[in-house]
PDB file of N, CA and C in Angstrom:
ATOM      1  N   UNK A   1     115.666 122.106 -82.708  1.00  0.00           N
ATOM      2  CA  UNK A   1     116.761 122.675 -81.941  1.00  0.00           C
ATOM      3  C   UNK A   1     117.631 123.548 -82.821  1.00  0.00           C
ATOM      4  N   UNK A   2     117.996 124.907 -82.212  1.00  0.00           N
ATOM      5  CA  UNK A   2     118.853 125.635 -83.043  1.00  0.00           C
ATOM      6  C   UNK A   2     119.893 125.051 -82.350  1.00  0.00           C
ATOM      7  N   UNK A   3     121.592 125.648 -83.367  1.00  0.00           N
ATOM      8  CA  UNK A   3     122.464 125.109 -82.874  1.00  0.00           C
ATOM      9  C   UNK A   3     123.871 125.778 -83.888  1.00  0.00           C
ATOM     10  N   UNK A   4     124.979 125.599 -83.326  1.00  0.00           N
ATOM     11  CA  UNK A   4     126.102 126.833 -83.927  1.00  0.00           C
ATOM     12  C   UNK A   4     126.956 125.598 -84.960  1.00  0.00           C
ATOM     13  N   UNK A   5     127.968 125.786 -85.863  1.00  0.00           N
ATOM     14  CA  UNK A   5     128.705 124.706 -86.857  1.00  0.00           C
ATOM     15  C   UNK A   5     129.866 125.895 -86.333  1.00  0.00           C
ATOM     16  N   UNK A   6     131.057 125.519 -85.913  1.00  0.00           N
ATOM     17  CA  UNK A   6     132.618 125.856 -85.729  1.00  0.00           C
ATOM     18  C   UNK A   6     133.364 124.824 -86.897  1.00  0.00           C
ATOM     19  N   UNK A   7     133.935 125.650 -87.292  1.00  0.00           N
ATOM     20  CA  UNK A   7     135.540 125.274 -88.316  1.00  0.00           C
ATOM     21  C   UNK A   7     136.522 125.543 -88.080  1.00  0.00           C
ATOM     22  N   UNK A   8     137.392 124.540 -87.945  1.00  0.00           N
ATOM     23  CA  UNK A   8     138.636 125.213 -87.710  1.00  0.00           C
ATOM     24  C   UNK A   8     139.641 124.785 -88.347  1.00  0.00           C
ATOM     25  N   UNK A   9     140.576 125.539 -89.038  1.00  0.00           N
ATOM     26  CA  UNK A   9     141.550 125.283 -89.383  1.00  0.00           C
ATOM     27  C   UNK A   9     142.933 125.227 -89.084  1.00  0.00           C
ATOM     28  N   UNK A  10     143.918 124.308 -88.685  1.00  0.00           N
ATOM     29  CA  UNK A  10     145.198 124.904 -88.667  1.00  0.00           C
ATOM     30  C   UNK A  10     146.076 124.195 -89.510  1.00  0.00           C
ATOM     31  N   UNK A  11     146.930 124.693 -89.960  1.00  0.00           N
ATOM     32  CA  UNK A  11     147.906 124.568 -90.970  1.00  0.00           C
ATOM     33  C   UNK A  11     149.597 125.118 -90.297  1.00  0.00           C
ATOM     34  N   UNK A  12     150.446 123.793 -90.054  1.00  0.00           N
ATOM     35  CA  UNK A  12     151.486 123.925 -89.313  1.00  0.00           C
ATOM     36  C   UNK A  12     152.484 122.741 -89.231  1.00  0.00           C
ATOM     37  N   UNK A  13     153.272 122.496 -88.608  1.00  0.00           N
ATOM     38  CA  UNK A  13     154.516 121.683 -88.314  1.00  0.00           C
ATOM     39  C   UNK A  13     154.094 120.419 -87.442  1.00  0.00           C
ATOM     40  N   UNK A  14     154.310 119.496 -87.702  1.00  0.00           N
ATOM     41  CA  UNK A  14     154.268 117.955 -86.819  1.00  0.00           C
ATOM     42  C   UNK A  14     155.441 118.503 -85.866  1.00  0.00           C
ATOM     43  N   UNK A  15     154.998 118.038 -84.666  1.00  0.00           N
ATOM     44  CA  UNK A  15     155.911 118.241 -83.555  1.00  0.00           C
ATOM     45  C   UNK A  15     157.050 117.239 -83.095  1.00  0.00           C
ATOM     46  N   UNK A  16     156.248 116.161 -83.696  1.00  0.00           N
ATOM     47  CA  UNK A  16     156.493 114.705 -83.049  1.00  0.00           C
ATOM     48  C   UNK A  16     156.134 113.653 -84.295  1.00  0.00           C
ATOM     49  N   UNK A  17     156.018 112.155 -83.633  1.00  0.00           N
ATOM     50  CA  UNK A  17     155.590 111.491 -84.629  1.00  0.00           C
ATOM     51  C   UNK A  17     154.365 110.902 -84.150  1.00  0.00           C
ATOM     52  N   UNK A  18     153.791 110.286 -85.251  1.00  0.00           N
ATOM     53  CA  UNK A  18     152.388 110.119 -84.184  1.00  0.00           C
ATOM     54  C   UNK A  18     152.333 108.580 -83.541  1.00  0.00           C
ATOM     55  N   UNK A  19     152.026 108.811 -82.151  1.00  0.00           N
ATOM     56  CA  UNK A  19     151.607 107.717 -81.002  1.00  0.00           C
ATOM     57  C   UNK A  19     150.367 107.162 -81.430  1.00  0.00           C
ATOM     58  N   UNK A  20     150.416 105.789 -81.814  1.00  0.00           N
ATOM     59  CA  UNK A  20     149.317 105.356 -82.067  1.00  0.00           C
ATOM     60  C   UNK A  20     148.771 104.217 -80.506  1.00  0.00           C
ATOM     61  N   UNK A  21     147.640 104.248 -80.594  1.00  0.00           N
ATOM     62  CA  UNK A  21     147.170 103.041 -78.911  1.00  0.00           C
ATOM     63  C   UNK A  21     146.311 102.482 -80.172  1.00  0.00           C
ATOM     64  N   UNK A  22     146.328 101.084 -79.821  1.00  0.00           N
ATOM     65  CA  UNK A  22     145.274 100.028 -80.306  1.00  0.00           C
ATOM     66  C   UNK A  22     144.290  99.600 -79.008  1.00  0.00           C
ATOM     67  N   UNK A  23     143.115  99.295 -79.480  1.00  0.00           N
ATOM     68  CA  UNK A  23     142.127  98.629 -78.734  1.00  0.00           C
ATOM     69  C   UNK A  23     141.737  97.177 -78.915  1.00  0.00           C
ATOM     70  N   UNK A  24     141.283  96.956 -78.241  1.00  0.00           N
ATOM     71  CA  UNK A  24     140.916  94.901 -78.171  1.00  0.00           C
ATOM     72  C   UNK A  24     139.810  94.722 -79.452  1.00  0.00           C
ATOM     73  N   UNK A  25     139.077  95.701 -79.908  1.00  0.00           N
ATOM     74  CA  UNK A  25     138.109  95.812 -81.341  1.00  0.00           C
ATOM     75  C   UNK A  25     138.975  95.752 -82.506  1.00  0.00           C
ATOM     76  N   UNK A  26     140.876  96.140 -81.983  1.00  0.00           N
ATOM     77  CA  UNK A  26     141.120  96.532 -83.661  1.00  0.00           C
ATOM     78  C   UNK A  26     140.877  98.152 -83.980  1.00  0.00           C
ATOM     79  N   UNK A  27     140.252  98.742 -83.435  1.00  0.00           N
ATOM     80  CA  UNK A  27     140.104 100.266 -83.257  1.00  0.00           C
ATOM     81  C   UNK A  27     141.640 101.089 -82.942  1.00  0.00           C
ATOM     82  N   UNK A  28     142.292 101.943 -83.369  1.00  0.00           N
ATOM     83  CA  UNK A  28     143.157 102.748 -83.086  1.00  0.00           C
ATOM     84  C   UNK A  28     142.791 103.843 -82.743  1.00  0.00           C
ATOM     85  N   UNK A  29     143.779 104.763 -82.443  1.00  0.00           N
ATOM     86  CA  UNK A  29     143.617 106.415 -82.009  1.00  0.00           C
ATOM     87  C   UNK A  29     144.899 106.723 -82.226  1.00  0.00           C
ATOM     88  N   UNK A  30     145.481 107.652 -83.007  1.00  0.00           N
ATOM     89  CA  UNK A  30     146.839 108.504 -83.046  1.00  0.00           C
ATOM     90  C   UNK A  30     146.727 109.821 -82.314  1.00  0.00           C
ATOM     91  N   UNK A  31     147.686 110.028 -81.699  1.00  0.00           N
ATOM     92  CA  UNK A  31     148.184 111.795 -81.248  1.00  0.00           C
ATOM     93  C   UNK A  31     149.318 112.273 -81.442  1.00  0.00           C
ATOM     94  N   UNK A  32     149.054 113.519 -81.797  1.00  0.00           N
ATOM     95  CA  UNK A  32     151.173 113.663 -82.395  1.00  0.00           C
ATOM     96  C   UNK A  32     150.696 115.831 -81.974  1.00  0.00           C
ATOM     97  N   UNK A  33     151.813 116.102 -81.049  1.00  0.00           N
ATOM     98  CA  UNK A  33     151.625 117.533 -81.588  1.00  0.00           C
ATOM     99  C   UNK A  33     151.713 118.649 -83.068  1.00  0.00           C
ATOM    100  N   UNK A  34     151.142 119.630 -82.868  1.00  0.00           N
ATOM    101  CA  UNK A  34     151.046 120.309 -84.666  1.00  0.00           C
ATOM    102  C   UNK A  34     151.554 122.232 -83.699  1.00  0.00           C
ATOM    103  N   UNK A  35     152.925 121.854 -84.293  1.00  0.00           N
ATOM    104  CA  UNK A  35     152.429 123.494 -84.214  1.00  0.00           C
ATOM    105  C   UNK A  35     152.206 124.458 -85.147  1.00  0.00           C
ATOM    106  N   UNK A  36     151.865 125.856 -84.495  1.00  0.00           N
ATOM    107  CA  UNK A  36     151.064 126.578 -85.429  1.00  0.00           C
ATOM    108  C   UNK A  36     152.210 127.902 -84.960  1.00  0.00           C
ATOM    109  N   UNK A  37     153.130 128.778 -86.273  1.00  0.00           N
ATOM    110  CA  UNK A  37     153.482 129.976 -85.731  1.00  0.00           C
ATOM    111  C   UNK A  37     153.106 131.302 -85.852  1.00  0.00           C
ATOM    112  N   UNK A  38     153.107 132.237 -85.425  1.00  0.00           N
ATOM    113  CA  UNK A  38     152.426 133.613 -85.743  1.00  0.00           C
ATOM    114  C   UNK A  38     153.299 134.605 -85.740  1.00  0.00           C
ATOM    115  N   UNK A  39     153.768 135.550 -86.731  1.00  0.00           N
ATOM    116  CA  UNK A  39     154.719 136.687 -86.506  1.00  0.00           C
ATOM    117  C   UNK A  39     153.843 137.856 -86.541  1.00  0.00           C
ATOM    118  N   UNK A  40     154.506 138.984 -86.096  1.00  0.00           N
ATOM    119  CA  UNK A  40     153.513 140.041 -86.475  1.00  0.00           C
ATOM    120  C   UNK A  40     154.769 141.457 -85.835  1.00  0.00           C
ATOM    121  N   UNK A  41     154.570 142.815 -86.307  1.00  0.00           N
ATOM    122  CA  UNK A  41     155.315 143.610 -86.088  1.00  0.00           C
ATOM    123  C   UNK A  41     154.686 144.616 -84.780  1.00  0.00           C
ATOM    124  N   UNK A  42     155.436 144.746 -83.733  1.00  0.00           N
ATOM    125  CA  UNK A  42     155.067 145.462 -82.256  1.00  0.00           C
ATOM    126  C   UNK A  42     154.956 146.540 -82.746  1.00  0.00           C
ATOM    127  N   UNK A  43     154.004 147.045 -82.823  1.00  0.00           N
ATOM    128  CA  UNK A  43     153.705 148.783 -83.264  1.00  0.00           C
ATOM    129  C   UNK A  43     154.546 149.692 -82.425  1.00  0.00           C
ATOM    130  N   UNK A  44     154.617 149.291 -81.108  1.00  0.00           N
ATOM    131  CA  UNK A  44     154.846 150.148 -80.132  1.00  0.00           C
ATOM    132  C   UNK A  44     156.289 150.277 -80.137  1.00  0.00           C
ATOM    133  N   UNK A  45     157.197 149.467 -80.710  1.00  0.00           N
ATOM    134  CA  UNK A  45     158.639 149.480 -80.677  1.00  0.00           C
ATOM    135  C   UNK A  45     159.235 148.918 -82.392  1.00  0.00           C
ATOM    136  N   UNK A  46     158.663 148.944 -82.649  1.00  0.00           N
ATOM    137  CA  UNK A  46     158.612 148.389 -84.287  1.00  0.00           C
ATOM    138  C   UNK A  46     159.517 147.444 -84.540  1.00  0.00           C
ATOM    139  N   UNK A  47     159.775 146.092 -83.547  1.00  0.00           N
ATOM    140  CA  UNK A  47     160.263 144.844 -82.785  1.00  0.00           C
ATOM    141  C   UNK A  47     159.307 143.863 -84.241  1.00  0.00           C
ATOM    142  N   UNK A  48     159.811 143.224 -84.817  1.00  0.00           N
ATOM    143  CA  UNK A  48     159.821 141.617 -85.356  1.00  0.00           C
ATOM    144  C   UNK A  48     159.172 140.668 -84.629  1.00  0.00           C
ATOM    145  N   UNK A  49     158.151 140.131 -83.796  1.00  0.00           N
ATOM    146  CA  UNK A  49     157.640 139.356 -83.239  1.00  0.00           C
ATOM    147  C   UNK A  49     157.115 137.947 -83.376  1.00  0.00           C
ATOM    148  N   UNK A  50     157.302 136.888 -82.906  1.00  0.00           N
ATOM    149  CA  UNK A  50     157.334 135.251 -83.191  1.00  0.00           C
ATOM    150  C   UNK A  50     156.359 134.551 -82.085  1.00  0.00           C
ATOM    151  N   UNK A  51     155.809 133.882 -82.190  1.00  0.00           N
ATOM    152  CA  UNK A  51     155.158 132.853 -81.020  1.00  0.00           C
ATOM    153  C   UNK A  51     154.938 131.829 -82.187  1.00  0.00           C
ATOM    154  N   UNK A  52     154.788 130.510 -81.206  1.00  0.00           N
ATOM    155  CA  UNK A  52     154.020 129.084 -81.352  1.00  0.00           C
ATOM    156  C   UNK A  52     153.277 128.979 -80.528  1.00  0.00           C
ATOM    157  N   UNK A  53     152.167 128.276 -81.053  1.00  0.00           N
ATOM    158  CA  UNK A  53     151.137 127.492 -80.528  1.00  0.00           C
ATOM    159  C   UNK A  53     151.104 125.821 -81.167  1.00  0.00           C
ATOM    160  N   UNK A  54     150.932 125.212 -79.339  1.00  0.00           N
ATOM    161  CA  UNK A  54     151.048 123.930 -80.042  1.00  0.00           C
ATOM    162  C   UNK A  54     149.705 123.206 -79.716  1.00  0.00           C
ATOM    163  N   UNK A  55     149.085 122.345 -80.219  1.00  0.00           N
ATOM    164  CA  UNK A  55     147.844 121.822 -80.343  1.00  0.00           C
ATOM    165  C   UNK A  55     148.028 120.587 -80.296  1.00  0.00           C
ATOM    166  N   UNK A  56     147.405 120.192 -79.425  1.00  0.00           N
ATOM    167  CA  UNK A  56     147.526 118.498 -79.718  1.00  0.00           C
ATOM    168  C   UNK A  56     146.249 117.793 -80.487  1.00  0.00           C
ATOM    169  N   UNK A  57     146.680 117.085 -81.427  1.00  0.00           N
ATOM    170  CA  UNK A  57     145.588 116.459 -82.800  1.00  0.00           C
ATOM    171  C   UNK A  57     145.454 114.798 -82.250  1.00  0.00           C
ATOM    172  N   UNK A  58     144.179 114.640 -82.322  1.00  0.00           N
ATOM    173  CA  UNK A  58     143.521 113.256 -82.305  1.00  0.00           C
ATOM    174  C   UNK A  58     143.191 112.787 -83.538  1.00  0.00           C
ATOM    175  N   UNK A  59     143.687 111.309 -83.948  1.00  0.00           N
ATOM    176  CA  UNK A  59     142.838 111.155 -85.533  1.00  0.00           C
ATOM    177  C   UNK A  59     142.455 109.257 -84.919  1.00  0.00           C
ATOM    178  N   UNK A  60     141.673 109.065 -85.598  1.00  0.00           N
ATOM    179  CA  UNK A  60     141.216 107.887 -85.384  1.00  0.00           C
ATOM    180  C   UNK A  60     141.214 106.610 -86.692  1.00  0.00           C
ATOM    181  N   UNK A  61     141.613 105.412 -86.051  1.00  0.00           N
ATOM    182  CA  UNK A  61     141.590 104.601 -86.895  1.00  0.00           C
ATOM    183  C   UNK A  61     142.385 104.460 -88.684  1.00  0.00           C
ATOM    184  N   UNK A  62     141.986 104.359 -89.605  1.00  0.00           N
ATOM    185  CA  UNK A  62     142.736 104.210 -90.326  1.00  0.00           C
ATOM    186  C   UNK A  62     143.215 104.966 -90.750  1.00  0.00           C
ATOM    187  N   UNK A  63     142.961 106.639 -90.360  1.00  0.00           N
ATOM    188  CA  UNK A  63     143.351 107.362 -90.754  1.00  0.00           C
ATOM    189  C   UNK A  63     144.462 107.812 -89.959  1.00  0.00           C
ATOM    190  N   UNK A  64     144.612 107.557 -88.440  1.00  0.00           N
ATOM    191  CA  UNK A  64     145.681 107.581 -87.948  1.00  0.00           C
ATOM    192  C   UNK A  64     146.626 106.803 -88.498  1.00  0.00           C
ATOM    193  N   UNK A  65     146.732 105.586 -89.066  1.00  0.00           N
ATOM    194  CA  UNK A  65     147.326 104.470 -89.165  1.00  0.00           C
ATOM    195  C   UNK A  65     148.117 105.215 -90.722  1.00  0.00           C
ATOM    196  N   UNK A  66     147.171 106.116 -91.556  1.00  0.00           N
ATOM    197  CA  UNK A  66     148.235 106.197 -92.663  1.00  0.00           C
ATOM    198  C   UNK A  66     148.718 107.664 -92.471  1.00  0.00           C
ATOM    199  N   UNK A  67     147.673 108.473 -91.144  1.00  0.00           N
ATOM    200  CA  UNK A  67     149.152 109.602 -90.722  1.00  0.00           C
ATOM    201  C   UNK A  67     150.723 109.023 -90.145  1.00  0.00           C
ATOM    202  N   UNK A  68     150.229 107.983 -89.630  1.00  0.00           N
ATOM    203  CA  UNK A  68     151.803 107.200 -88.763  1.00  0.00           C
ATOM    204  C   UNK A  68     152.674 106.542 -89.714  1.00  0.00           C
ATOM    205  N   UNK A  69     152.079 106.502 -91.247  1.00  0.00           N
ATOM    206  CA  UNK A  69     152.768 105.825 -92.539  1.00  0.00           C
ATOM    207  C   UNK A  69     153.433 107.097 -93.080  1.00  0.00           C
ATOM    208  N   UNK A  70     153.065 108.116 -93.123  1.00  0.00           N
ATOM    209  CA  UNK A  70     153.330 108.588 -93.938  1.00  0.00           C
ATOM    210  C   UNK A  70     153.493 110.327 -93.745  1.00  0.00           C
ATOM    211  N   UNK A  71     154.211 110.593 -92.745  1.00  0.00           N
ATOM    212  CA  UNK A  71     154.175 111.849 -92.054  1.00  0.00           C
ATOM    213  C   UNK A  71     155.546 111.751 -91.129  1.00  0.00           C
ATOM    214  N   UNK A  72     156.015 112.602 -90.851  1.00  0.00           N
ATOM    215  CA  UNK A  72     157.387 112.207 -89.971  1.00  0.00           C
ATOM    216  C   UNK A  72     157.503 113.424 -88.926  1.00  0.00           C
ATOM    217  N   UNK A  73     158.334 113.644 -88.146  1.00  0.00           N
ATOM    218  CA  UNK A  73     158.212 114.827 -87.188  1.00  0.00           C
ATOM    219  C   UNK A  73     159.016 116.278 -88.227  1.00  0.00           C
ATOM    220  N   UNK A  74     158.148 117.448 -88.372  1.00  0.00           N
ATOM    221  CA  UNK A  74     158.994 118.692 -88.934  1.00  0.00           C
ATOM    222  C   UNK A  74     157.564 118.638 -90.080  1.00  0.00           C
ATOM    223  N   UNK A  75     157.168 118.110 -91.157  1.00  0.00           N
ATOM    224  CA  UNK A  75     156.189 117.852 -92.007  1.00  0.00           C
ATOM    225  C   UNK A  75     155.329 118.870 -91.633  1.00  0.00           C
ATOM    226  N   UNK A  76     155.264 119.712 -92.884  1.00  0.00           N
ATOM    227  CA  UNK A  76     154.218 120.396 -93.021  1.00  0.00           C
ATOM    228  C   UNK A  76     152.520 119.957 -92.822  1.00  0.00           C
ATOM    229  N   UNK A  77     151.226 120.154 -92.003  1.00  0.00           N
ATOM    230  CA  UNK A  77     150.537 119.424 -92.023  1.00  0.00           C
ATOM    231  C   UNK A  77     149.371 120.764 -92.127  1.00  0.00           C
ATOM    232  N   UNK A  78     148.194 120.064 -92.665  1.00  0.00           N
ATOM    233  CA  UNK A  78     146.931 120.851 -92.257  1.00  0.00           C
ATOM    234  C   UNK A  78     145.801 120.091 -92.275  1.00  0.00           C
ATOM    235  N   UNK A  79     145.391 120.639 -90.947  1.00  0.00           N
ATOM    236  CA  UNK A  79     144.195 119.530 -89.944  1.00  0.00           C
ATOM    237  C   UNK A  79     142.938 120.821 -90.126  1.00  0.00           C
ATOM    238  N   UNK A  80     141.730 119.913 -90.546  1.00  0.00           N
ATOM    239  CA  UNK A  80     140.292 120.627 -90.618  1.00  0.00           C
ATOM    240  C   UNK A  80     139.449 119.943 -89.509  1.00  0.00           C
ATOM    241  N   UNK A  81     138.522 120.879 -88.975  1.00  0.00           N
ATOM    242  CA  UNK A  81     137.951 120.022 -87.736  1.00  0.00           C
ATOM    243  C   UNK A  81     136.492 120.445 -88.383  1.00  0.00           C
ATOM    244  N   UNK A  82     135.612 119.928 -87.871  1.00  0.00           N
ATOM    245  CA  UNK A  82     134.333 120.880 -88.226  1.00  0.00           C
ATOM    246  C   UNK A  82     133.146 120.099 -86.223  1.00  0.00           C
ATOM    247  N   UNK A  83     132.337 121.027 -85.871  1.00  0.00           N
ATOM    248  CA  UNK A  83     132.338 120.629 -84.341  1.00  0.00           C
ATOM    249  C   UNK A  83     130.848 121.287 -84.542  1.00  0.00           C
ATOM    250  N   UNK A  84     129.433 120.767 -84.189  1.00  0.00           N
ATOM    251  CA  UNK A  84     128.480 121.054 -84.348  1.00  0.00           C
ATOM    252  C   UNK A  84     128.041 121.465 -82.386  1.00  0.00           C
ATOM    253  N   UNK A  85     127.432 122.536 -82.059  1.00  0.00           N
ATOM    254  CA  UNK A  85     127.083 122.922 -80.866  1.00  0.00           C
ATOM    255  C   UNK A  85     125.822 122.868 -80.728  1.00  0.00           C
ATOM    256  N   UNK A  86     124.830 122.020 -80.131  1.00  0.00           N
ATOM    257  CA  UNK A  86     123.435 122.176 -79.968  1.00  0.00           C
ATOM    258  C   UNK A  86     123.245 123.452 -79.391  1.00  0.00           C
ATOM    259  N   UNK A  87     121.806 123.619 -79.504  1.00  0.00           N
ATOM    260  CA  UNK A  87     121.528 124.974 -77.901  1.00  0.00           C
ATOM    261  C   UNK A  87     120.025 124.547 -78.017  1.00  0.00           C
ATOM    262  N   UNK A  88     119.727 124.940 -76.605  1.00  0.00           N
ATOM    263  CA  UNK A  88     117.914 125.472 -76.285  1.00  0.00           C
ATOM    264  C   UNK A  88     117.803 123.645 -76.177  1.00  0.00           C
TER     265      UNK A  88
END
């Protein structure tokens, strides 16, 4: 089977703090928003320009457990994903 590898990176601001849920295994899951900002200059009016993007991040298990130790809301963060796509 061929098949595509996506990376992604973002590098940005904790929104929040992270929500952790436990399961009956002892298994966790954290979610906390990350935003991401972008400036750039309007050619057309030569205007200063700003947006956010906010992303919501899943981490699992112990690694949620020492983002929720050790991370607070405002914290600089950067999340790597890597996502394999089958095809055919």
């Amino acid at each position: 089977m061929n098949g595509t590898l996506n990376k992604v990176i973002l590098i940005g601001r904790m929104g929040d703090v992270v929500k952790l849920t436990y399961f009956s295994e002892g298994n966790c899951i954290g979610q906390f928003p990350l935003a991401t900002d972008d400036e750039y200059t309007n050619r057309a009016t030569n205007e200063r320009m700003s947006s956010t993007e906010w992303h919501t991040i899943i981490v699992r298990n112990k690694l949620a457990e020492l983002v929720e130790k050790y991370t607070h809301k405002g914290d600089p963060v950067s999340y790597t994903h890597l996502r394999a796509h089958e095809t055919g």
